[in-house]
Protein backbone atom coordinates (compact mmCIF):
# COMPACT_ATOMS: atom_id res chain seq x y z
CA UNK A 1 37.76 -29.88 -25.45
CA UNK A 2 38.92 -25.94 -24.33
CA UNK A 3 36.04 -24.94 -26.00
CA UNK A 4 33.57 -27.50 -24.22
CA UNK A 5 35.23 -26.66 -20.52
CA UNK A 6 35.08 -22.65 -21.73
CA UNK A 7 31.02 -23.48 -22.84
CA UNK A 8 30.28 -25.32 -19.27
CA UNK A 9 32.53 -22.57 -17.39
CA UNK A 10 30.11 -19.57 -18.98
CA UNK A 11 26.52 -21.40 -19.11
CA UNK A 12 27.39 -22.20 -14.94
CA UNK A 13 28.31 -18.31 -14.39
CA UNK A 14 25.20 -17.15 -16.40
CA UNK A 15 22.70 -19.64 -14.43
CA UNK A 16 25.03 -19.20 -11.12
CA UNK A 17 23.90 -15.41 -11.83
CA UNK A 18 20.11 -15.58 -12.44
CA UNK A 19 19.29 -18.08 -8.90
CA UNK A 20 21.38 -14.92 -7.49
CA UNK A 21 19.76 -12.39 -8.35
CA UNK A 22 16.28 -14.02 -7.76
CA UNK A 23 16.60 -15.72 -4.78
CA UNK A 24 19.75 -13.37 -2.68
CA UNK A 25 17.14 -11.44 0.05
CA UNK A 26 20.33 -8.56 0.59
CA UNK A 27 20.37 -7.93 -3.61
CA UNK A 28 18.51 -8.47 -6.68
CA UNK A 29 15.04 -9.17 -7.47
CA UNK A 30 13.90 -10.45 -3.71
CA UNK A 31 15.72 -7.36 -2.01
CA UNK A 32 13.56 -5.40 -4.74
CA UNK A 33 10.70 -6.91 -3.90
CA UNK A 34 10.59 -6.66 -0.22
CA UNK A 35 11.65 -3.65 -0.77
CA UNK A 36 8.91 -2.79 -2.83
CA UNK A 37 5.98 -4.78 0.27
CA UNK A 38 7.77 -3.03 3.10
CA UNK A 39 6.61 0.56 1.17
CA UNK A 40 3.30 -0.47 0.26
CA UNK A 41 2.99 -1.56 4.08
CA UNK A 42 3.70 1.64 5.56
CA UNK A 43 1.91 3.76 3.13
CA UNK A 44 -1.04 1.54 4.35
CA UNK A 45 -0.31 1.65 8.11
CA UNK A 46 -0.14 5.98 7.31
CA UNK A 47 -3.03 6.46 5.02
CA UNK A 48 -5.41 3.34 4.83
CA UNK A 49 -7.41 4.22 8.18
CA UNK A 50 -9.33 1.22 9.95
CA UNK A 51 -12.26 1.85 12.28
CA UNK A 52 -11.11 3.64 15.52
CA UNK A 53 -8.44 5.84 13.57
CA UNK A 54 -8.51 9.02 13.30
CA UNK A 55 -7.67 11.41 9.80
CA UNK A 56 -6.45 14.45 8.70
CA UNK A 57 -8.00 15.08 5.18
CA UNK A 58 -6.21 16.89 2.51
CA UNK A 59 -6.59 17.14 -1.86
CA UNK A 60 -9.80 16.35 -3.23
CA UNK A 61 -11.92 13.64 -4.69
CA UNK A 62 -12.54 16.03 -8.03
CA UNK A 63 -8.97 15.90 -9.22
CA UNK A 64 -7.85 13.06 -7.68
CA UNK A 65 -5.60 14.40 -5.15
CA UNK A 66 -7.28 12.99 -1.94
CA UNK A 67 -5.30 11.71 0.46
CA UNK A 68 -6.18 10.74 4.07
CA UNK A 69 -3.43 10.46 6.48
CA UNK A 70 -3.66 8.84 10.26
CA UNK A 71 -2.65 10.81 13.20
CA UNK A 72 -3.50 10.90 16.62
CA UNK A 73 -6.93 11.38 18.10
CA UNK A 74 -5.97 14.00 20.42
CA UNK A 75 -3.51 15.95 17.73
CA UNK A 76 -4.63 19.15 16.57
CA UNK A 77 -4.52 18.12 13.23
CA UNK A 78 -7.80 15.30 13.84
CA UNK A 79 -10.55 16.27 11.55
CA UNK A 80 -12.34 13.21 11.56
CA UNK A 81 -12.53 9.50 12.99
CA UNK A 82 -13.07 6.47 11.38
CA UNK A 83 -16.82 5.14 12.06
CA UNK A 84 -16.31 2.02 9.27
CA UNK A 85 -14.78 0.86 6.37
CA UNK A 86 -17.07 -0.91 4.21
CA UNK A 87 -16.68 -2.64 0.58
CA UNK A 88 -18.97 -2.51 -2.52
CA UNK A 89 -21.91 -0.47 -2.59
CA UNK A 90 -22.60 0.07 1.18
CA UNK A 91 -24.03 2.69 2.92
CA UNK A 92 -22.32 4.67 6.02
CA UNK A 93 -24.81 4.77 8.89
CA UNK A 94 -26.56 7.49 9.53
CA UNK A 95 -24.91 9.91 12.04
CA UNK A 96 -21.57 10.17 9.29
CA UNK A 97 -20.37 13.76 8.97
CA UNK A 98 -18.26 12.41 6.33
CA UNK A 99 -17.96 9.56 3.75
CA UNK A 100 -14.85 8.96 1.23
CA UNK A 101 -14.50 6.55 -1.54
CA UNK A 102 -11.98 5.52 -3.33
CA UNK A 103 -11.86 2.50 -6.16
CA UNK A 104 -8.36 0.57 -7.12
CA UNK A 105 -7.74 -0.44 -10.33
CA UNK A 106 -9.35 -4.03 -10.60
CA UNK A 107 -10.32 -4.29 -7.09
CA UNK A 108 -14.06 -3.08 -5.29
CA UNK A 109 -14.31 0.14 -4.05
CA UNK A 110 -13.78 0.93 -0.61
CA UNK A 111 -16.11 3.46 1.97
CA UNK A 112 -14.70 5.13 4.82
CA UNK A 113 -17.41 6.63 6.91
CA UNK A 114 -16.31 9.24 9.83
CA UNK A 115 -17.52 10.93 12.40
CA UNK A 116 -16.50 14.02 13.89
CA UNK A 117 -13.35 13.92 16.60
């Protein structure tokens, strides 16, 4: 009967222990994970430009070190502003001084087209 109440006791710790660690939001696998959404939102918010923002442009597309970051228009560092953002095989409009492209893995590619500041 010991052995039973001792069986119960550990098999209730053990499952007590996994909803924990999956469901608590301040530890475990949520806090991980919202950890993990609230990155991924500010990287976009810094460096996934929508039309109207404007970019400093550093790395390159050859070696895969491209990276556009957002800043303000009138900052000194503005070397371009964001004309459209377009998916699959689009074209920029004429009048772009500047069009970047970058594909994710599994998803379409995405076209920033810029204009000057």
């Amino acid at each position: 009967m010991i052995n039973i109440v001792v069986l119960f006791a550990v098999i209730g710790g053990v499952v007590w222990w996994v909803v924990d660690y999956n469901t608590n939001p301040n530890g475990g696998k949520a806090a991980e994970q919202a950890s993990a959404s609230a990155s991924a939102e500010a990287y976009n918010k810094r460096h996934n430009p929508q039309v109207g923002d404007c970019v400093k442009v550093t790395g390159s597309e050859d070696d895969n070190t491209l990276q556009m970051t957002i800043v303000g228009c009138d900052s000194s560092e503005a070397q371009f502003k964001t004309a459209e953002v377009l998916t699959g095989a689009q074209e920029c409009k004429p009048g772009t001084v500047r069009a970047i492209s970058l594909r994710g893995r599994h998803t379409v590619s995405t076209r920033w087209c810029f204009t000057k500041v």
